[in-house]
Protein backbone atom coordinates (compact mmCIF):
# COMPACT_ATOMS: atom_id res chain seq x y z
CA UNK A 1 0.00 0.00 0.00
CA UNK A 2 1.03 3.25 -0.75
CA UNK A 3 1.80 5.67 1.66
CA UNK A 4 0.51 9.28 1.90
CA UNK A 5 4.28 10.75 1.44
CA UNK A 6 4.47 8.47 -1.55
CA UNK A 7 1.83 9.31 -3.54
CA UNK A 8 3.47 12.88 -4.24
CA UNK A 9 6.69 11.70 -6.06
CA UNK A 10 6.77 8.87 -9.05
CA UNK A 11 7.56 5.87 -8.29
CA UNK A 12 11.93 5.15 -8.36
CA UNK A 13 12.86 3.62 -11.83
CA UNK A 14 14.13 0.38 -10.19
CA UNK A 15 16.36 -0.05 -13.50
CA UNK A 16 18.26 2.78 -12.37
CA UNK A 17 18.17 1.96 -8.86
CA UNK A 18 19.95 -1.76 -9.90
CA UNK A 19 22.86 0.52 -12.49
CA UNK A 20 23.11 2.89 -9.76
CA UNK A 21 23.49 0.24 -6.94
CA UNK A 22 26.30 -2.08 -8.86
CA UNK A 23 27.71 1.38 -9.35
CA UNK A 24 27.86 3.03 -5.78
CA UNK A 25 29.27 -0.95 -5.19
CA UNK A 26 32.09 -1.20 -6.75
CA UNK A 27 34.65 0.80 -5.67
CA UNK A 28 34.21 -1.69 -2.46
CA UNK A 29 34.23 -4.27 -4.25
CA UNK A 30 37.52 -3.67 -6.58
CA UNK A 31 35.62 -3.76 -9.52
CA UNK A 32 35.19 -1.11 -12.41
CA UNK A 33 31.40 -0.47 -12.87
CA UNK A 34 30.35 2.73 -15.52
CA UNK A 35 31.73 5.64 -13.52
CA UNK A 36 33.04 7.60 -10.55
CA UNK A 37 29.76 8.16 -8.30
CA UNK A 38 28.81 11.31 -6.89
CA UNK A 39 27.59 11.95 -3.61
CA UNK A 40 27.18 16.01 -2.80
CA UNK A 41 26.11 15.11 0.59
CA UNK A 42 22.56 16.55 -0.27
CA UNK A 43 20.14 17.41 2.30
CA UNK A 44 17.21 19.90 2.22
CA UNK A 45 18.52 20.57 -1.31
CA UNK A 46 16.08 18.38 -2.24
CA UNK A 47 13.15 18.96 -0.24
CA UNK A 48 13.53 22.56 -2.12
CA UNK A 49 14.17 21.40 -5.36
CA UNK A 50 10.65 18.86 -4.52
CA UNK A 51 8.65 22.25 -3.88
CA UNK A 52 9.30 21.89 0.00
CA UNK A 53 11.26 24.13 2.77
CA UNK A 54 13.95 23.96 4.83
CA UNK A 55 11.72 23.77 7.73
CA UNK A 56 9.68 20.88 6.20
CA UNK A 57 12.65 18.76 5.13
CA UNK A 58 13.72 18.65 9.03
CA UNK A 59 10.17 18.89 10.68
CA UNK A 60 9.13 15.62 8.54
CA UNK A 61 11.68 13.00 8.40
CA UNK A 62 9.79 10.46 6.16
CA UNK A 63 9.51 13.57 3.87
CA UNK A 64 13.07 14.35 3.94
CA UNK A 65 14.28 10.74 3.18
CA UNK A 66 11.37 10.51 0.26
CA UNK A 67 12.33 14.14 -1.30
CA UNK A 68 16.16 12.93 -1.44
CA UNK A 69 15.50 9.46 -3.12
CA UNK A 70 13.89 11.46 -5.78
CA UNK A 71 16.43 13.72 -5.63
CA UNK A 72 19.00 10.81 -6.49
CA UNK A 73 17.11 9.70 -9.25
CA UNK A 74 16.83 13.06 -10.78
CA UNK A 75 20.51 14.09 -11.12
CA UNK A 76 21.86 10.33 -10.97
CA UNK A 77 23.68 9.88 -7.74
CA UNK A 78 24.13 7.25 -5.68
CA UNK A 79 21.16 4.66 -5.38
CA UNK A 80 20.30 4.86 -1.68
CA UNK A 81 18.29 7.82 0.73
CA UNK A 82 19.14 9.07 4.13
CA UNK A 83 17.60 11.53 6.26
CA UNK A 84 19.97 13.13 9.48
CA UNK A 85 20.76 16.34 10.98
CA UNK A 86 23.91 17.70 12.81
CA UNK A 87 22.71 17.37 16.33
CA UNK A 88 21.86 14.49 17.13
CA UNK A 89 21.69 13.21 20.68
CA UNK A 90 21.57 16.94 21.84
CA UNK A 91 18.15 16.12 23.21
CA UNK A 92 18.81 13.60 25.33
CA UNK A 93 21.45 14.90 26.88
CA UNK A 94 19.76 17.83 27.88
CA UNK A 95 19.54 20.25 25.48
CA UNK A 96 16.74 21.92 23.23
CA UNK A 97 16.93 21.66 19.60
CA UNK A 98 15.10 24.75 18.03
CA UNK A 99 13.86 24.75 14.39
CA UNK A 100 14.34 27.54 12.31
CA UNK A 101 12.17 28.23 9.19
CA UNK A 102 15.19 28.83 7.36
CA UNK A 103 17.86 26.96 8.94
CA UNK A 104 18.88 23.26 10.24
CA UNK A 105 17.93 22.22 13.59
CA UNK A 106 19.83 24.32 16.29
CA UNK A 107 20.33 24.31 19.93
CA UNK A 108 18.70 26.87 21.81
CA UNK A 109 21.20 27.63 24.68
CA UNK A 110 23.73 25.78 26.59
CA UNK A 111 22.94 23.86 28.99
CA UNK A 112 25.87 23.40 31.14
CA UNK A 113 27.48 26.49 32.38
CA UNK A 114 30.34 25.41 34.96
CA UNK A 115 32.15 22.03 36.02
CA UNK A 116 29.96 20.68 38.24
CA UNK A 117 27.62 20.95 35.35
CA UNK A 118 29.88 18.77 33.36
CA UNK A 119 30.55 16.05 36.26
CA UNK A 120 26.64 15.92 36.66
CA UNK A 121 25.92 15.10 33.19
CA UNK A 122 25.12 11.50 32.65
CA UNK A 123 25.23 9.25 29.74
CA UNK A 124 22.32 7.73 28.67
CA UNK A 125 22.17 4.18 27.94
CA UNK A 126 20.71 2.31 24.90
CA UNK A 127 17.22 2.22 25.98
CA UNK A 128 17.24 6.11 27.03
CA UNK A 129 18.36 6.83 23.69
CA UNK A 130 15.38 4.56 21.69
CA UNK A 131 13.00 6.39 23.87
CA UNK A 132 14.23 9.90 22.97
CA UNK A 133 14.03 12.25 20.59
CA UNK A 134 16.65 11.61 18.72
CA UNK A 135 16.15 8.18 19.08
CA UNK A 136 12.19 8.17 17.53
CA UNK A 137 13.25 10.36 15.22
CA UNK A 138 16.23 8.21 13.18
CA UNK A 139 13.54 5.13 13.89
CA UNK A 140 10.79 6.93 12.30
CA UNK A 141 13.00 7.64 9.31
CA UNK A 142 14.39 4.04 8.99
CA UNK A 143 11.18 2.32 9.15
CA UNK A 144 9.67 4.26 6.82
CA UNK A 145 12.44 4.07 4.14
CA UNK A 146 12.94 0.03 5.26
CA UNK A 147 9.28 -0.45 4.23
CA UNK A 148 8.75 2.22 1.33
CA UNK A 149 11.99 2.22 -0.37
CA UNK A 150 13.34 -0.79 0.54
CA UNK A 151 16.13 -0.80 -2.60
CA UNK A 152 17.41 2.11 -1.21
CA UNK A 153 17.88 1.40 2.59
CA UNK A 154 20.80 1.45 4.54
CA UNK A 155 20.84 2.16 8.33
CA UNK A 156 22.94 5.03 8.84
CA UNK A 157 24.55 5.91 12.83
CA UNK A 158 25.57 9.47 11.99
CA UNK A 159 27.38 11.91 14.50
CA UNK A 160 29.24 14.16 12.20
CA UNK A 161 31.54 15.78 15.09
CA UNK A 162 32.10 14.64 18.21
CA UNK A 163 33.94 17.67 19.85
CA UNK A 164 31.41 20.01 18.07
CA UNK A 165 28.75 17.56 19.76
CA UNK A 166 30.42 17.91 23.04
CA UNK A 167 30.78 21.90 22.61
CA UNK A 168 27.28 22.10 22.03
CA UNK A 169 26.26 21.44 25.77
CA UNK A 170 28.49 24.63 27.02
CA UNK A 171 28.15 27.22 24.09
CA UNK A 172 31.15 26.93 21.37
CA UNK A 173 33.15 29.88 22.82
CA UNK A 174 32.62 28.55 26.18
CA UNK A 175 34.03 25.31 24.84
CA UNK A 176 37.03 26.94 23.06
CA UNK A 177 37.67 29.00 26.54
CA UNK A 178 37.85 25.68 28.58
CA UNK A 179 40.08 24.16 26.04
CA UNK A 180 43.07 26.27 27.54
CA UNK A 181 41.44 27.18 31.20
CA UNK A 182 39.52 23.66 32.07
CA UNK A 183 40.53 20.94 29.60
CA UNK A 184 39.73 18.24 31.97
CA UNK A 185 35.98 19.36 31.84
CA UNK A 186 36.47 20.19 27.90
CA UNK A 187 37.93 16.57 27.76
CA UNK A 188 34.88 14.88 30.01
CA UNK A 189 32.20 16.63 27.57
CA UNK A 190 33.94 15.24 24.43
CA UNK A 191 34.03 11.75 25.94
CA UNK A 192 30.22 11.77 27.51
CA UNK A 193 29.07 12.95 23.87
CA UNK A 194 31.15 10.08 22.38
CA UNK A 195 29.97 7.53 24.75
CA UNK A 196 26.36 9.04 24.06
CA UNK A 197 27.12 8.13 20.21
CA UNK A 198 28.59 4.80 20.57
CA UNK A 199 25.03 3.85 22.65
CA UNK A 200 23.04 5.54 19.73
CA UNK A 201 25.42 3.08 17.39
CA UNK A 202 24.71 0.57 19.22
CA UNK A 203 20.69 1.13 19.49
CA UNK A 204 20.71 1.56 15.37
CA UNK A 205 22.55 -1.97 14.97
CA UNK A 206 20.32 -3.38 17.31
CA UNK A 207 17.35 -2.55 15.64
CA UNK A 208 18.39 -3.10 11.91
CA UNK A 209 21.39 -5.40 11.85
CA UNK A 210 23.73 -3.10 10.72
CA UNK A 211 24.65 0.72 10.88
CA UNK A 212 26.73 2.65 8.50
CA UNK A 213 29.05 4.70 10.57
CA UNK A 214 28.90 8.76 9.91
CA UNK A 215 31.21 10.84 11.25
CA UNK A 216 33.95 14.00 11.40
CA UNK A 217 36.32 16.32 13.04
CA UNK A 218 34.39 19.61 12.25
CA UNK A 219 34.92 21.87 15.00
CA UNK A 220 38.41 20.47 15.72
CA UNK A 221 39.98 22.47 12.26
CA UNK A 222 42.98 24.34 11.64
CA UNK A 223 41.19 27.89 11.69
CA UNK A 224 40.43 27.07 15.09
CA UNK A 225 42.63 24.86 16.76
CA UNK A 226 46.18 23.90 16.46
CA UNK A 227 47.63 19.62 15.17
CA UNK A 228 47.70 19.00 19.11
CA UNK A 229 45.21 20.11 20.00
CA UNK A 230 42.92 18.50 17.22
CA UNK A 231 44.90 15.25 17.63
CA UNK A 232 43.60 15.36 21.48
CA UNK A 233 40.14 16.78 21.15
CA UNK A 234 39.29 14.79 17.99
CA UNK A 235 41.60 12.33 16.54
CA UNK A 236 41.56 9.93 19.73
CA UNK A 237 37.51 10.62 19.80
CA UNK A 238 37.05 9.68 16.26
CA UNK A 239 39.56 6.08 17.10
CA UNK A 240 37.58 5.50 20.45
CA UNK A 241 33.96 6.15 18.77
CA UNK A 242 34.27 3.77 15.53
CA UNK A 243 36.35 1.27 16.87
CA UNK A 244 33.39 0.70 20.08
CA UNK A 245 30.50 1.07 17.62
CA UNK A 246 31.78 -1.76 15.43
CA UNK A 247 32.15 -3.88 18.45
CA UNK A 248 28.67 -2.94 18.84
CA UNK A 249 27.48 -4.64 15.68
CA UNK A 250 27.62 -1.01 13.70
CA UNK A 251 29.85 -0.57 10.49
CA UNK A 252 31.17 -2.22 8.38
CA UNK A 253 30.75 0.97 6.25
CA UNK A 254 32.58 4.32 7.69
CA UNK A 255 32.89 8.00 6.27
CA UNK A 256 35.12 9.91 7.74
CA UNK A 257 34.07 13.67 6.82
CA UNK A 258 37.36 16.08 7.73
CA UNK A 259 34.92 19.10 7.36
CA UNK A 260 36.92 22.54 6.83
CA UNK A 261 39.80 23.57 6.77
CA UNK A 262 42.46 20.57 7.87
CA UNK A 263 45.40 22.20 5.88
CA UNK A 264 47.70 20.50 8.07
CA UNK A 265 45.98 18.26 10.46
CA UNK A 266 44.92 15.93 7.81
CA UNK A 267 48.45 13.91 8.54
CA UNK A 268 47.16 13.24 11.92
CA UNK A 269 44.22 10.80 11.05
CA UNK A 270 46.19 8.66 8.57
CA UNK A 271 47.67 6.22 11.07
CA UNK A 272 45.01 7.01 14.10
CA UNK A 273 41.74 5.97 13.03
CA UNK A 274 39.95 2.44 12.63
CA UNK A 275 39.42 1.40 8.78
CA UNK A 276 37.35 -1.40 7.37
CA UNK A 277 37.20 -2.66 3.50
CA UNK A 278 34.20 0.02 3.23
CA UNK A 279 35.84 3.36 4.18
CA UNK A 280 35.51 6.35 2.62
CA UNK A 281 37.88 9.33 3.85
CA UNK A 282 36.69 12.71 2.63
CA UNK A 283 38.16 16.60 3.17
CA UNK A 284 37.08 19.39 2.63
CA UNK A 285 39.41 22.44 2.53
CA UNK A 286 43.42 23.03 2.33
CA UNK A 287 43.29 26.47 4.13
CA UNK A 288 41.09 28.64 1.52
CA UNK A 289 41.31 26.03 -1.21
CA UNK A 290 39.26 22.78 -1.67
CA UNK A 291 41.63 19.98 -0.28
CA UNK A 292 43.60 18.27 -3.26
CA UNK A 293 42.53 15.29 -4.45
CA UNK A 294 46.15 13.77 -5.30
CA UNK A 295 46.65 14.82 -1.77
CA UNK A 296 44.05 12.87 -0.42
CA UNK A 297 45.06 9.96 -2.41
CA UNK A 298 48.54 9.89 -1.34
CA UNK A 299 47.95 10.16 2.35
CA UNK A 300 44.60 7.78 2.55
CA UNK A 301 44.54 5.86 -0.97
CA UNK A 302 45.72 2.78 0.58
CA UNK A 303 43.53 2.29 3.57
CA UNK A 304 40.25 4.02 2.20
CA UNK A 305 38.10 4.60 -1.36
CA UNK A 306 38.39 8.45 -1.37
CA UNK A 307 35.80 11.23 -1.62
CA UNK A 308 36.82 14.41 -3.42
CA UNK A 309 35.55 17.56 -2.96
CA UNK A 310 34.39 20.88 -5.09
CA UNK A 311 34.15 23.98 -3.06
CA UNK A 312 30.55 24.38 -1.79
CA UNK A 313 30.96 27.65 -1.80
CA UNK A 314 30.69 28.03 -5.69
CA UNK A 315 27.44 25.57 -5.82
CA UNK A 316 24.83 28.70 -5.05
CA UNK A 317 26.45 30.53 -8.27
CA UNK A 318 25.52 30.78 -11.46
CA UNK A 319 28.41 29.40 -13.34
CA UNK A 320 28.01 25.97 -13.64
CA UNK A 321 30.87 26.22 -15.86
CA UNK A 322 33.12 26.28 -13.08
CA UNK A 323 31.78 23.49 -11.62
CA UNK A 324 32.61 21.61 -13.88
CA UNK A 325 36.01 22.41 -14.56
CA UNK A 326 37.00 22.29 -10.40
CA UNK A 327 35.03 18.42 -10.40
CA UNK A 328 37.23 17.81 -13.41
CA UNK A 329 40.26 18.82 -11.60
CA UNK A 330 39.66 17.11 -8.91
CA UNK A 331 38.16 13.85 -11.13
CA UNK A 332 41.94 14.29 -13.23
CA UNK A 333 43.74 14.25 -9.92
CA UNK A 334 42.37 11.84 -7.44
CA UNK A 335 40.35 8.85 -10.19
CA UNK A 336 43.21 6.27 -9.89
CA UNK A 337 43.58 6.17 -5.98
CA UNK A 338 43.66 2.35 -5.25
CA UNK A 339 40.60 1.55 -3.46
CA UNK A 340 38.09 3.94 -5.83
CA UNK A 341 37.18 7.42 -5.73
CA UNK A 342 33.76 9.59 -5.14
CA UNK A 343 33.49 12.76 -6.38
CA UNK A 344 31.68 15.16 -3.60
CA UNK A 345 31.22 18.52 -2.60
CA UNK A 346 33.48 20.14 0.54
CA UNK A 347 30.51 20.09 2.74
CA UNK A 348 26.49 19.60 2.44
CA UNK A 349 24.78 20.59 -0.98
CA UNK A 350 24.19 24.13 0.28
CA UNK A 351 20.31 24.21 -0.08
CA UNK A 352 19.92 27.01 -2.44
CA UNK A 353 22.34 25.35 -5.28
CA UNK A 354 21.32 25.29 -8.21
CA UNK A 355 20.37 22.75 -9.98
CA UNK A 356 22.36 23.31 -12.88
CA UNK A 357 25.25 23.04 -11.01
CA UNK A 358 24.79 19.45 -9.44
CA UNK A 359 24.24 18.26 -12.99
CA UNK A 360 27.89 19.55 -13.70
CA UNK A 361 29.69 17.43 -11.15
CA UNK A 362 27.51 14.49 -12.58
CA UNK A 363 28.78 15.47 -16.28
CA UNK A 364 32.57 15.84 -15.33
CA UNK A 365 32.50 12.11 -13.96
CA UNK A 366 30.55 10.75 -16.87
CA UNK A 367 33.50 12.91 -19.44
CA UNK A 368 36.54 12.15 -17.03
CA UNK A 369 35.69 9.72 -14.69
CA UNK A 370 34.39 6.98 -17.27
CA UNK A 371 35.70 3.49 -16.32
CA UNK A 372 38.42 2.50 -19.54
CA UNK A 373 38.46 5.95 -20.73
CA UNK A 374 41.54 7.67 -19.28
């Protein structure tokens, strides 16, 4: 039976949903299927290209999931739907998440002002988490795409930024401050958040069998924090976090999304994290610039398929010519790394991009990242 959400889109061409599938597959898989898949890490982009808002795309989960399947379809991405946000957990661990008309979920105001604060703050455990917000949320979402879309599911555990998560619960500059005047309490935030998400890994395996792992150093970036620093606050987070959430039955797929600018810090991660045969490491920015893709390739092309990246920055303008010729750039540089390459953007699909300029990443890996033609 068709459900309500459902009867506004067409149905998904299941013939593309099988090319697209043995597509997305194979750099995993160490075969050579059609092309170089892109994934622009879309979001509300496509409940506004669908003739939705911001505010419905993160209001309405099934929505959201349904609007980006058609989405994928549309400009020929990869074969599967998600629906997430970048706070999750923030709920039950205290804090309000506002929405904004405009804007992605946000939290109101900090919750924990002092040290005792931070000592008081308790983890909560598996069940806690299936009962919360966040929790009925990410189920709602699942069980609606597991039954709807079935072709195109595939749990998803996502915490994009652990510290960030962590910073969240005492204001950013708050966080920043304690960094150099209370680390230990800086330090015990970070770790209750990442215990938090290794539960919420846990609770997703549980449910569905599986969990692909989703996850970052955002906040911990070289515009804000020195290598040490990041290696402390992040890099040992990131280790801790995947390695217990694939004991937990999450994984076996992992992104690792190095959001900003990492213009040195990238050479901490290479020997520090936990890889599987299904990782994908991804960066964003080399100070001002889009991180390199023969960069990328040369520090992670051995342990990881790769995920390029084209600034987002230049997705809201109206030159889809340069797209093009950055995501062939990057295609030209990064398209023989060892274990596959993705072609992405530096961040999400900002939501007001236009359309003209997604199709341009998809043309530059259909004209340079053609399996057999380079």
């Amino acid at each position: 039976m068709t459900s309500e959400i459902d009867s506004r889109f067409p149905p998904i061409d299941f013939k593309w949903q099988k090319h697209a599938a043995k597509r997305f597959a194979s750099p995993f898989t160490g075969q050579k299927f059609d092309r170089i898949d892109v994934d622009p890490m879309m979001l509300s982009h496509a409940a506004l290209i669908s003739g939705y808002t911001i505010n419905d795309f993160y209001t309405n989960p099934e929505l959201g999931a349904r609007c980006v399947a058609n989405a994928s379809q549309m400009y020929d991405l990869l074969p599967v739907t998600h629906w997430y946000f970048s706070l999750p957990w923030m709920d039950e661990l205290g804090a309000d998440v506002m929405f904004k008309p405009f804007l992605p979920p946000v939290v109101k105001e900090p919750t924990i002002f002092d040290v005792e604060g931070v000592d008081k703050l308790e983890v909560p455990d598996v069940e806690d988490l299936e009962k919360g917000w966040t929790g009925r949320q990410m189920i709602k979402v699942h069980d609606y795409v597991q039954k709807n879309l079935p072709e195109m599911f595939i749990p998803m555990t996502y915490t994009s930024d652990l510290t960030g998560g962590g910073a969240q619960l005492c204001g950013l500059a708050n966080f920043i401050m304690w960094t150099m005047s209370e680390r230990d309490a800086a330090h015990k935030l970070v770790r209750k958040y990442t215990e938090t998400a290794i539960n919420g890994a846990e609770m997703m395996a549980n449910r569905y069998g599986m969990a692909f792992i989703s996850t970052g150093s955002v906040l911990a970036n070289n515009d804000i924090f020195c290598d040490a620093d990041i290696n402390e606050l992040s890099v040992r987070y990131l280790k801790d976090f995947v390695h217990k959430s694939l004991m937990k039955g999450a994984g076996p797929q992992v992104l690792y999304h190095l959001c900003g600018n990492h213009e040195t810090s990238y050479k901490l991660f290479r020997d520090s994290l936990v890889y599987t045969p299904m990782t994908i490491m991804h960066a964003g920015y080399m100070g001002r610039e889009v991180f390199p893709s023969d960069v990328l390739m040369k520090e992670f092309g051995d342990r990881a398929t790769i995920m390029g990246s084209v600034d987002t920055r230049i997705m809201i303008l109206p030159n889809a010519k340069r797209v093009y010729e950055q995501a062939k750039e990057q295609l030209i540089r990064g398209r023989d790394s060892k274990f596959g390459y993705i072609l992405g953007t530096a961040c999400e699909l900002p939501p007001d991009s236009l359309p003209m300029n997604v199709n341009a990443l998809v043309q530059a890996a259909k004209d340079h990242g053609t399996y057999g033609a380079w």
